[in-house]
Protein backbone atom coordinates (compact mmCIF):
# COMPACT_ATOMS: atom_id res chain seq x y z
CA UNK A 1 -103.80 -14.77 173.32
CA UNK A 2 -101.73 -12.07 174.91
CA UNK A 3 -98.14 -11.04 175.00
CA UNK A 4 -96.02 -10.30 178.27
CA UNK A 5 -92.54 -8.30 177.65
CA UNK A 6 -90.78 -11.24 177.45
CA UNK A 7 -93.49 -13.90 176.82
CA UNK A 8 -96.04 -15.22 174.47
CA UNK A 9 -98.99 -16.27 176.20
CA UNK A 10 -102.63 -18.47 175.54
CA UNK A 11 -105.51 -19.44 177.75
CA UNK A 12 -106.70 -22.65 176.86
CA UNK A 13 -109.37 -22.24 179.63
CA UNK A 14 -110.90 -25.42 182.01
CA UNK A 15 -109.34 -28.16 179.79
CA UNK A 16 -107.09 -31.01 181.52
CA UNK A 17 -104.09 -30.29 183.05
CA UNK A 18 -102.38 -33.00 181.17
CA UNK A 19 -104.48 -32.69 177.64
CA UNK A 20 -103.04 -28.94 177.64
CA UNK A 21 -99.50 -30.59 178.22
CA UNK A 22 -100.12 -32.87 175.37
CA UNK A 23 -101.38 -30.45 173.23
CA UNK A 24 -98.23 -28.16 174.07
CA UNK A 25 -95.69 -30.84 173.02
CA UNK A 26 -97.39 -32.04 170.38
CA UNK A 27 -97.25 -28.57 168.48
CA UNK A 28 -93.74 -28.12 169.49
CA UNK A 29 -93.31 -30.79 167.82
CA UNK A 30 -94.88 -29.75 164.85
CA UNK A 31 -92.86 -27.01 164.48
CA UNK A 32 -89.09 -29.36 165.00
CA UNK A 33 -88.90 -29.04 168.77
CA UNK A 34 -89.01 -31.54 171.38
CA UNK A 35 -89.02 -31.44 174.92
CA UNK A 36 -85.97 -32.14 176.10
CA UNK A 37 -86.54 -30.80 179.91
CA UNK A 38 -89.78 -31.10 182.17
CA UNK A 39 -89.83 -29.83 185.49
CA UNK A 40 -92.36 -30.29 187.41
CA UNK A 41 -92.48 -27.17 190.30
CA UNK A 42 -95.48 -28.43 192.26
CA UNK A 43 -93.57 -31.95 192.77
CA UNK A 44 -90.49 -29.89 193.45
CA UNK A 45 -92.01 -28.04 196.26
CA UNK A 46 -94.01 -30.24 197.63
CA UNK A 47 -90.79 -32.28 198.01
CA UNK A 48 -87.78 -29.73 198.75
CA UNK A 49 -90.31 -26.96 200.66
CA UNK A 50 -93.40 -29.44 201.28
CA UNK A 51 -95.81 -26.67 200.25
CA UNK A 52 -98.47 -26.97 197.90
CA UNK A 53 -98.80 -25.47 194.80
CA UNK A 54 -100.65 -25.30 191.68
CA UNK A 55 -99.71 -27.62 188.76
CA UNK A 56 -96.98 -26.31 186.62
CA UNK A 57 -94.17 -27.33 184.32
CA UNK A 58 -91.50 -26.13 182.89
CA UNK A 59 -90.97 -27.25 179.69
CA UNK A 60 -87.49 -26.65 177.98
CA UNK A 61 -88.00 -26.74 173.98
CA UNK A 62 -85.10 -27.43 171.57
CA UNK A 63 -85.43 -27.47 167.76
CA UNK A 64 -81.74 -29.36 166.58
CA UNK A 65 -81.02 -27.54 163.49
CA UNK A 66 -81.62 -23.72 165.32
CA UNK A 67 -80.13 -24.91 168.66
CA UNK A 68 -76.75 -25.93 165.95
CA UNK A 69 -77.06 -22.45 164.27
CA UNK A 70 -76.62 -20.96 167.47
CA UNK A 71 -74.04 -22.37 169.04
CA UNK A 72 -72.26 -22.69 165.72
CA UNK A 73 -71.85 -19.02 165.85
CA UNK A 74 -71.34 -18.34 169.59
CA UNK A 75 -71.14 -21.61 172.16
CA UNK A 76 -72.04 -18.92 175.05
CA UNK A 77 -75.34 -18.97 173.61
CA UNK A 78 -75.71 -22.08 175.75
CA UNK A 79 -77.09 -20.05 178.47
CA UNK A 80 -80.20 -19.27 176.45
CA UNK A 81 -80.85 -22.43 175.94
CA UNK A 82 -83.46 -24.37 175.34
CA UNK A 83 -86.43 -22.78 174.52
CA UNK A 84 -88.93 -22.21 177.95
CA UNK A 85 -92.31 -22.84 177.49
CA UNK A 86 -94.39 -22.79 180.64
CA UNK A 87 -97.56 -24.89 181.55
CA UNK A 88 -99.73 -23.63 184.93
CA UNK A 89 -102.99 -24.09 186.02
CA UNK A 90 -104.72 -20.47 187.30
CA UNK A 91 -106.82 -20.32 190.73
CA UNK A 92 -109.52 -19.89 188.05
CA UNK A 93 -108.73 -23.69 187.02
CA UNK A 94 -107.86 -22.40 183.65
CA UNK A 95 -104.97 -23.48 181.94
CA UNK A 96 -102.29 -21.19 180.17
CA UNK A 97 -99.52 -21.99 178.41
CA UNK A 98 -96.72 -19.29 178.20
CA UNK A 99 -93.59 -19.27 175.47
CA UNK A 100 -90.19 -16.97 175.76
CA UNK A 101 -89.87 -14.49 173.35
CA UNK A 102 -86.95 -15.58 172.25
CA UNK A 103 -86.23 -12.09 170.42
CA UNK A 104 -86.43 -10.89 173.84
CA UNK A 105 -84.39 -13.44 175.42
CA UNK A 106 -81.39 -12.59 172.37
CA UNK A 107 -81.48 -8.60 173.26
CA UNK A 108 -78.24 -9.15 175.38
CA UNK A 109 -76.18 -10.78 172.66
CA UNK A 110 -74.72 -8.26 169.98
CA UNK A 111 -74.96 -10.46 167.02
CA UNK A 112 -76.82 -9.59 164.07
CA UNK A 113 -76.45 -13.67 163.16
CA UNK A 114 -77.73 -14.58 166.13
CA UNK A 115 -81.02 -11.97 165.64
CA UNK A 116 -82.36 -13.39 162.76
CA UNK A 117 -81.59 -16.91 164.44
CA UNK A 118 -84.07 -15.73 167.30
CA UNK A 119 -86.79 -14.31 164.30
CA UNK A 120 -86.87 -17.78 163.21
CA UNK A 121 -87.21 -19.22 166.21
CA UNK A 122 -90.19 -16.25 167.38
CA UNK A 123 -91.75 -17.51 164.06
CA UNK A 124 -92.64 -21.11 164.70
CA UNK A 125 -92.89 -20.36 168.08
CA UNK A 126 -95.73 -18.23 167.33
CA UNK A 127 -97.27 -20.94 164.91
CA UNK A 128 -97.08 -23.54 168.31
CA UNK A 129 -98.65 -20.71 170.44
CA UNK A 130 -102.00 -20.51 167.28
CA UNK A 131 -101.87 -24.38 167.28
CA UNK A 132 -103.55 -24.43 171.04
């Protein structure tokens, strides 16, 4: 496990693409979030660029009753929304999973509500990131 600026990051080594997607949503889940965006950038390049690239998703993360704290107390907050968690495969052929700080993703709004909102959010985040 390492941590980027702005990131929260695991190696789950040479496992299956899709078992470490599994895994990911299933302890997002675990901790109230679902997925409620998947992008898939290899399909999206191959078809808008048609270049190859490795597998990766992006996987946007919402937990209800957070996302409703939040924009209960500022509906701009909208723009850091949902959670990104990303899923790539490494020219090694090991899989990493990678989760936005989302203390780090909060700096710009001056809201003392809203910072303890994101420590909430860091905290389960960081239980879904020990899960895999």
């Amino acid at each position: 496990m390492s941590d980027a600026k702005y990131g929260m990051t695991v190696n789950l080594g040479k496992i299956p693409f899709d078992e470490a997607l599994a895994r990911t949503t299933a302890a997002l889940k675990t901790e109230g979030f679902g997925v409620i965006t998947e992008i898939d950038v290899k399909e999206t390049m191959k078809k808008k660029l048609d270049v190859d690239f490795r597998n990766y998703k992006i996987l946007g993360a919402c937990n209800p009753p957070l996302a409703h704290g939040a924009l209960s107390t500022d509906l701009m907050l909208g723009l850091l929304l949902p959670c990104n968690v990303i899923v790539f495969e490494e020219d090694s052929g090991d899989v990493t999973v990678s989760i936005a700080d989302p203390i780090e993703m909060f700096k710009i709004v001056d809201n003392p509500a809203v910072a303890g909102l994101a420590e909430k959010v860091k905290e389960k985040l960081i239980r879904v990131r020990s899960a895999l």
